[in-house]
N, C-alpha and C. Protein backbone atom coordinates (compact mmCIF):
# COMPACT_ATOMS: atom_id res chain seq x y z
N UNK A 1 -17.51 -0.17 7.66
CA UNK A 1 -16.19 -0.39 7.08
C UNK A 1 -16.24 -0.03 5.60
N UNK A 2 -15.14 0.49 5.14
CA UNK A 2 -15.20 1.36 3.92
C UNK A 2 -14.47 -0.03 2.91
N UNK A 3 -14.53 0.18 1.61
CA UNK A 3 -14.09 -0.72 0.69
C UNK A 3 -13.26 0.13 -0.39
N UNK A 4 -12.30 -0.26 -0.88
CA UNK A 4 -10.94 0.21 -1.41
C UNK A 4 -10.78 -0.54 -2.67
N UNK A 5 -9.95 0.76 -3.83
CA UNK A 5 -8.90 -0.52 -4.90
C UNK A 5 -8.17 0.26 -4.97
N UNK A 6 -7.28 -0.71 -5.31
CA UNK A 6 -5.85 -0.07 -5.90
C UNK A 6 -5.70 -0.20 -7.37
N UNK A 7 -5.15 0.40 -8.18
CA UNK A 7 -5.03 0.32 -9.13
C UNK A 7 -3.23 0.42 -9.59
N UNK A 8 -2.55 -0.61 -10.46
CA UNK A 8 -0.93 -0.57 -10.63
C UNK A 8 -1.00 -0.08 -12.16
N UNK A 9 -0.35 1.24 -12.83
CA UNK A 9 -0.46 0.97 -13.80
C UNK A 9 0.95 1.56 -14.47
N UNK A 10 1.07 0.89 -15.74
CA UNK A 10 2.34 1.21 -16.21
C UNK A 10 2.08 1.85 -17.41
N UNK A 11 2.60 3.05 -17.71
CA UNK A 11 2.36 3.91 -18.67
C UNK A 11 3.48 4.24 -19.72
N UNK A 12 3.58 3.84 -20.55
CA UNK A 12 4.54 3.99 -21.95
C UNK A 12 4.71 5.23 -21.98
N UNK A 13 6.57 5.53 -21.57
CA UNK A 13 7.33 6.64 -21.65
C UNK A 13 6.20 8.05 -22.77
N UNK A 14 6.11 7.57 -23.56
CA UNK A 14 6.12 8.39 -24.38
C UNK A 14 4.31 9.19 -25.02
N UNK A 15 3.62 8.34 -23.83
CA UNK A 15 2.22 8.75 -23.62
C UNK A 15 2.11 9.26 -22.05
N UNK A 16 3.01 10.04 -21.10
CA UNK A 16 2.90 10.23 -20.17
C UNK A 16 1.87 11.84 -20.03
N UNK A 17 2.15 12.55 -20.89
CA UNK A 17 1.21 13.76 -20.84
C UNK A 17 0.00 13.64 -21.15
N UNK A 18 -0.31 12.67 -22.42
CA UNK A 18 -1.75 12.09 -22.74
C UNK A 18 -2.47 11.80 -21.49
N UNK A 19 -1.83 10.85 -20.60
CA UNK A 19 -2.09 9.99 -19.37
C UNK A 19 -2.18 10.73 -18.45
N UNK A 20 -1.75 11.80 -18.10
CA UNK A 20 -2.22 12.46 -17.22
C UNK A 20 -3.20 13.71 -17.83
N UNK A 21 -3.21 13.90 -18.60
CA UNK A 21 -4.53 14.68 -19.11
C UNK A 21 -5.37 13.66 -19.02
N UNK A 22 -5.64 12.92 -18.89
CA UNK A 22 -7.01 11.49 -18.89
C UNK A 22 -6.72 11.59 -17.40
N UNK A 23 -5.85 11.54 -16.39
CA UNK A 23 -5.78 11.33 -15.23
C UNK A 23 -7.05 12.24 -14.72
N UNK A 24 -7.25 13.91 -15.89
CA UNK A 24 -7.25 14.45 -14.27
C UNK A 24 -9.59 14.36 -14.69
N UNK A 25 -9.38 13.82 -15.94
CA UNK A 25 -11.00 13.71 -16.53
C UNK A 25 -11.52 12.86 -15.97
N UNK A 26 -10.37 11.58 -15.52
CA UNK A 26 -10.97 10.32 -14.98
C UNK A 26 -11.46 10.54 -13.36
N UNK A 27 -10.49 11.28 -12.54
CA UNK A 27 -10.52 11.47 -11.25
C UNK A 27 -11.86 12.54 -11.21
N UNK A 28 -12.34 13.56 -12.14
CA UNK A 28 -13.56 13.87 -11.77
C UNK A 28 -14.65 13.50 -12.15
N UNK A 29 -14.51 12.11 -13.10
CA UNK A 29 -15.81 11.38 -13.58
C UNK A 29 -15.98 10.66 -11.77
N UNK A 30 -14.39 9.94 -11.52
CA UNK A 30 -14.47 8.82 -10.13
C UNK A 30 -15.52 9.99 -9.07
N UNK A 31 -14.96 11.06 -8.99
CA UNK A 31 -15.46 11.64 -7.83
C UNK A 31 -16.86 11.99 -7.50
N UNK A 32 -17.50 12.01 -8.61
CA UNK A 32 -18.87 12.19 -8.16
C UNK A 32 -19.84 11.02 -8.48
N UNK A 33 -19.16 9.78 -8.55
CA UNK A 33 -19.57 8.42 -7.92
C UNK A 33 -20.37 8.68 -6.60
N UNK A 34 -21.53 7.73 -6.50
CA UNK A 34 -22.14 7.09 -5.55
C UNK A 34 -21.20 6.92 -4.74
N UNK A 35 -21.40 7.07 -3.52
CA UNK A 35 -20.47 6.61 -2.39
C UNK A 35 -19.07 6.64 -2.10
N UNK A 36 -18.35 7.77 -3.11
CA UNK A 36 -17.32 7.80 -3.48
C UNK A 36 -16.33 8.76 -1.78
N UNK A 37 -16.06 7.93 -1.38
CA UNK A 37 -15.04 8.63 -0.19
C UNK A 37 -13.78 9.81 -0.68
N UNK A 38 -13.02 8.97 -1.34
CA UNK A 38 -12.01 9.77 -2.32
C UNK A 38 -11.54 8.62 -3.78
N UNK A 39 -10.60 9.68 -4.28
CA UNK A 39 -10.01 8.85 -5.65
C UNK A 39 -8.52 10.28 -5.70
N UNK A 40 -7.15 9.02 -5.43
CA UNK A 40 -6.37 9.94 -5.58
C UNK A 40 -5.39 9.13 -6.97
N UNK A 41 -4.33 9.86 -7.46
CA UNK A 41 -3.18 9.39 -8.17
C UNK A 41 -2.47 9.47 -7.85
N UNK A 42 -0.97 8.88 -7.95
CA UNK A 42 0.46 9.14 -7.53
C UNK A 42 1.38 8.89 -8.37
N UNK A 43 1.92 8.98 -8.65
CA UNK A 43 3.39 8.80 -9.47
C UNK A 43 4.60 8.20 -8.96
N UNK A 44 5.02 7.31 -9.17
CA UNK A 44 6.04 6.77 -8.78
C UNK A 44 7.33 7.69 -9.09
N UNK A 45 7.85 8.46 -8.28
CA UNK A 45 9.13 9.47 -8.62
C UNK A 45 10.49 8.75 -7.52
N UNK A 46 10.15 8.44 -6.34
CA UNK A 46 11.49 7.78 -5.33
C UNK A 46 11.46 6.22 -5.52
N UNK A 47 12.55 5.86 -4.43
CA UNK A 47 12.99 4.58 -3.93
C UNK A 47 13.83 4.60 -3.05
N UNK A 48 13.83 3.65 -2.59
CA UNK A 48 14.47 3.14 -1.73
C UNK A 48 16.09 2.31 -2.05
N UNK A 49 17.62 2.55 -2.15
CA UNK A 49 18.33 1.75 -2.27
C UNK A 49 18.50 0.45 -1.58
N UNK A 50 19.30 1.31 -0.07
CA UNK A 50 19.90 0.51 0.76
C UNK A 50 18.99 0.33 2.11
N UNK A 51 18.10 0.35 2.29
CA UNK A 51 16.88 0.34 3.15
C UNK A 51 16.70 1.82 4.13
N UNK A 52 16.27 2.24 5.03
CA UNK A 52 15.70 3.60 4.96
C UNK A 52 16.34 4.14 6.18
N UNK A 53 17.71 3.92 6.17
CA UNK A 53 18.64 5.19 6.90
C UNK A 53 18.50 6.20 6.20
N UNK A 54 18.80 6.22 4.86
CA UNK A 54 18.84 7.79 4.12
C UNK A 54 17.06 7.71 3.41
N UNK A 55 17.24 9.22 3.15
CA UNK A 55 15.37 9.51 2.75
C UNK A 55 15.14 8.78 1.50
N UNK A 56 14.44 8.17 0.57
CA UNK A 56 14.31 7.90 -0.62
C UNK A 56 14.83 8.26 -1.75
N UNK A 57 15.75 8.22 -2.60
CA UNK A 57 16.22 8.76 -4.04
C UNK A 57 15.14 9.23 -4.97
N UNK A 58 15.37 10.12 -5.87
CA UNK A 58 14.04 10.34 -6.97
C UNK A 58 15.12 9.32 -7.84
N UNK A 59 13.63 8.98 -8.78
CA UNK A 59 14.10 7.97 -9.94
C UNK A 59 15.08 8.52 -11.20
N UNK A 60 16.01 8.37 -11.51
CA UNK A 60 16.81 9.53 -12.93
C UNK A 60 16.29 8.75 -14.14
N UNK A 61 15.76 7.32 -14.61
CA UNK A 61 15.59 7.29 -15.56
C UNK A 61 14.01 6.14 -15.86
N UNK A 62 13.53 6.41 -16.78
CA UNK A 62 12.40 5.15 -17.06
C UNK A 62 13.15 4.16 -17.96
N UNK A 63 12.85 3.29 -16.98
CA UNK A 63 12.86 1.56 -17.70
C UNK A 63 11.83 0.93 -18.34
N UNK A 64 11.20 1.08 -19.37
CA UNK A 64 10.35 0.54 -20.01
C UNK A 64 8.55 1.39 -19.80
N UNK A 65 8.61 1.26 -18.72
CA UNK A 65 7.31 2.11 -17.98
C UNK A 65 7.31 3.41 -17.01
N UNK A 66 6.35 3.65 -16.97
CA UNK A 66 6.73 4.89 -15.56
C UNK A 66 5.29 4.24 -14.75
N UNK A 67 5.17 3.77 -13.35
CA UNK A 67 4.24 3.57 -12.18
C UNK A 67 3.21 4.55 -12.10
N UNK A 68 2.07 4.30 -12.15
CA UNK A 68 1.47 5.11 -11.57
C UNK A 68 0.40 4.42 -10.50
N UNK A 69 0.18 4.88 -9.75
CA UNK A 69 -1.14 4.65 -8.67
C UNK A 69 -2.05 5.01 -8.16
N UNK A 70 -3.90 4.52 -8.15
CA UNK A 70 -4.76 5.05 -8.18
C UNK A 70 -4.95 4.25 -6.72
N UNK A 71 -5.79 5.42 -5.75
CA UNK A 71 -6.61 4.57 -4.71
C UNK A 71 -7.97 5.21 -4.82
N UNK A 72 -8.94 4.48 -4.67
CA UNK A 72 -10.69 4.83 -4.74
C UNK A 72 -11.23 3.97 -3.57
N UNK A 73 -12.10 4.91 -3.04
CA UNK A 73 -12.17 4.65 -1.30
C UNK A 73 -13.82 4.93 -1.49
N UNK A 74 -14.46 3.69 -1.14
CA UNK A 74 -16.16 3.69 -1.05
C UNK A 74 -16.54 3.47 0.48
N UNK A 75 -18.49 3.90 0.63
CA UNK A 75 -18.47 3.36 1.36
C UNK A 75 -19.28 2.36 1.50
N UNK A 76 -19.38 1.37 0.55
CA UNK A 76 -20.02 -0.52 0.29
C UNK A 76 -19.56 -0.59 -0.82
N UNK A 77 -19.57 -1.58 -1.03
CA UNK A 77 -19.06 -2.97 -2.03
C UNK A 77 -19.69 -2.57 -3.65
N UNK A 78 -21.55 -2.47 -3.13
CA UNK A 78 -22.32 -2.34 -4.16
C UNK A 78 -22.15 -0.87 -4.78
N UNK A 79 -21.87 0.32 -3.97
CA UNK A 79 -21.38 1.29 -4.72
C UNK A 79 -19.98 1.41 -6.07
N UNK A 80 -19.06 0.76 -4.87
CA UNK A 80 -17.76 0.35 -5.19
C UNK A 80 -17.85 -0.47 -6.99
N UNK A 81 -19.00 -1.44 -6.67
CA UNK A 81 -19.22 -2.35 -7.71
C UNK A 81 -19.90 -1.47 -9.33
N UNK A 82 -20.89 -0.60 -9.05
CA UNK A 82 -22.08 0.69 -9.43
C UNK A 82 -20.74 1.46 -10.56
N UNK A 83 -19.79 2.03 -9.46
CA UNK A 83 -18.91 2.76 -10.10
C UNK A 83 -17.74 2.40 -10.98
N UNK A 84 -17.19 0.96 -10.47
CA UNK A 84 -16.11 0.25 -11.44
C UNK A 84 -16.90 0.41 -13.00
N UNK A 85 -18.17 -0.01 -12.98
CA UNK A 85 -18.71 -0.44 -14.28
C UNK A 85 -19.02 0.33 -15.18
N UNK A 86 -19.51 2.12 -14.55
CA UNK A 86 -19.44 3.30 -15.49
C UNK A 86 -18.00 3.62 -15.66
N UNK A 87 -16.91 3.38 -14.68
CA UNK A 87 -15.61 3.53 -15.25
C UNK A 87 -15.23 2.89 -16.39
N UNK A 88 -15.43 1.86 -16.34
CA UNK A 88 -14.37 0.79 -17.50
C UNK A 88 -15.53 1.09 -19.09
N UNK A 89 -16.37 1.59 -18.84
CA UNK A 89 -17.41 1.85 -19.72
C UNK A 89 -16.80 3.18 -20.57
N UNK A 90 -16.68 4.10 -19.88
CA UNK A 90 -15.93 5.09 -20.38
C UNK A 90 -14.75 5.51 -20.52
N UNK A 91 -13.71 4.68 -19.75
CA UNK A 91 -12.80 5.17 -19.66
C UNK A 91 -11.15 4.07 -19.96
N UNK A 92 -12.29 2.57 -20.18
CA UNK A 92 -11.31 1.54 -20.44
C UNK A 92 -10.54 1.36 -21.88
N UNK A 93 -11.23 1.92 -23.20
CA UNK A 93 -10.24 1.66 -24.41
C UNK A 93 -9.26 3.10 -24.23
N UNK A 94 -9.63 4.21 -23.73
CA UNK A 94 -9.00 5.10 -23.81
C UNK A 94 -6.95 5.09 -23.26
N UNK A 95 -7.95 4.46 -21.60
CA UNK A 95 -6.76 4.09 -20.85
C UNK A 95 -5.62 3.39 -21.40
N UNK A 96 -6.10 2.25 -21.95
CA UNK A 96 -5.13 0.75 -22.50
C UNK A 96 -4.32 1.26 -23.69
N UNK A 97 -4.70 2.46 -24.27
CA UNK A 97 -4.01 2.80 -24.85
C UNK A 97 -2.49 3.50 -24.93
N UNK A 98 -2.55 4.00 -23.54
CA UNK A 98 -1.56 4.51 -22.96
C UNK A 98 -0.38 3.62 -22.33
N UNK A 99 -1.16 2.35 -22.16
CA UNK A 99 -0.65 1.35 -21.27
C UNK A 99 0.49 0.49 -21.96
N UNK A 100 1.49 -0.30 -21.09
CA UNK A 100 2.32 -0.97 -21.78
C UNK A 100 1.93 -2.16 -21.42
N UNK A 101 1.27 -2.62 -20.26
CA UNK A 101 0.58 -3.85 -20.20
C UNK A 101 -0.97 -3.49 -18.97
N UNK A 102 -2.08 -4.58 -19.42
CA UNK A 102 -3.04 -4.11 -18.30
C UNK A 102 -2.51 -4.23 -16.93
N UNK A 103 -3.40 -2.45 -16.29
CA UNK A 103 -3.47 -2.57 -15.03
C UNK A 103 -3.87 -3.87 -14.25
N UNK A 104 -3.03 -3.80 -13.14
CA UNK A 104 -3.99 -4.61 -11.91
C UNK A 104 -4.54 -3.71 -11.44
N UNK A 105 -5.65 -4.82 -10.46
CA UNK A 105 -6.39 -3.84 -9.54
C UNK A 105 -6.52 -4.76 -8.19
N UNK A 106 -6.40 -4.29 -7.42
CA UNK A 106 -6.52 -5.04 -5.82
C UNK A 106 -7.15 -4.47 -5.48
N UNK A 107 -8.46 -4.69 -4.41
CA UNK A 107 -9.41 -4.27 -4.04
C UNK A 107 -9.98 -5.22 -1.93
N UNK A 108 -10.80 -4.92 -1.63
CA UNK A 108 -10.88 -4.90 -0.12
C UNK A 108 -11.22 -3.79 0.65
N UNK A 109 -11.67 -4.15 1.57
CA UNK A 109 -12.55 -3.66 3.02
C UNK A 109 -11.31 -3.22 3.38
N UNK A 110 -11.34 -1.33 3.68
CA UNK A 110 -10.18 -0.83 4.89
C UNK A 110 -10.23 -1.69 6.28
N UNK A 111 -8.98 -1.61 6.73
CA UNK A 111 -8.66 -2.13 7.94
C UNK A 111 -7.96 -1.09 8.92
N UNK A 112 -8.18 -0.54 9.73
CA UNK A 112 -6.99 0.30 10.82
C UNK A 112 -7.91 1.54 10.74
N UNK A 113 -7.65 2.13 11.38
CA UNK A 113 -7.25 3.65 11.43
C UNK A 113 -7.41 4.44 10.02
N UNK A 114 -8.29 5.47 9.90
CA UNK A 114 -8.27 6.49 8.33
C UNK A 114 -8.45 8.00 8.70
């Protein structure tokens, strides 16, 4: 069974190009991690209004932050654990800088189907 985090992060309008230039340094420091399955990003661009008869809306404006989302997919705990710690080592004052408040991170053993 493989082990997972999520990462929620909110990025101040006006450091969004910074942030993804760090996106794409960070995703190839993550990737050649120990045990590293994958490491993707996403961007929060849709939603949902009125629940999902019609396809999702793109977003027209930022409210304070813009979403972004990281998933990093191991395969043990102790790798998982190996690699958080050279991350935040290198890559944690950089990040927070961009940030409008700290990321969360949720983390856990996949479940289902991959």
């Amino acid at each position: 069974m493989s082990f997972a985090e999520v990462k929620a992060l909110q990025v101040l309008p006006e450091k969004l190009e910074a942030f993804e230039e760090l996106v794409v340094e960070m995703s190839e420091a993550q990737k050649t991690s120990l045990g590293c399955i994958s490491i993707r990003y996403f961007k929060r661009f849709y939603t949902y209004d009125d629940g999902i008869q019609e396809p999702p809306r793109i977003l027209k404006k930022i409210v304070g932050a813009v979403r972004y989302y990281s998933f990093w997919e191991f395969d043990t705990i102790e790798n998982y654990h190996a690699a958080t710690q050279k991350f935040f080592s290198q890559f944690d004052k950089p990040l927070r800088r961009l940030l409008k408040a700290p990321f969360d991170i949720y983390c856990g053993e996949i479940v289902g189907g991959g």
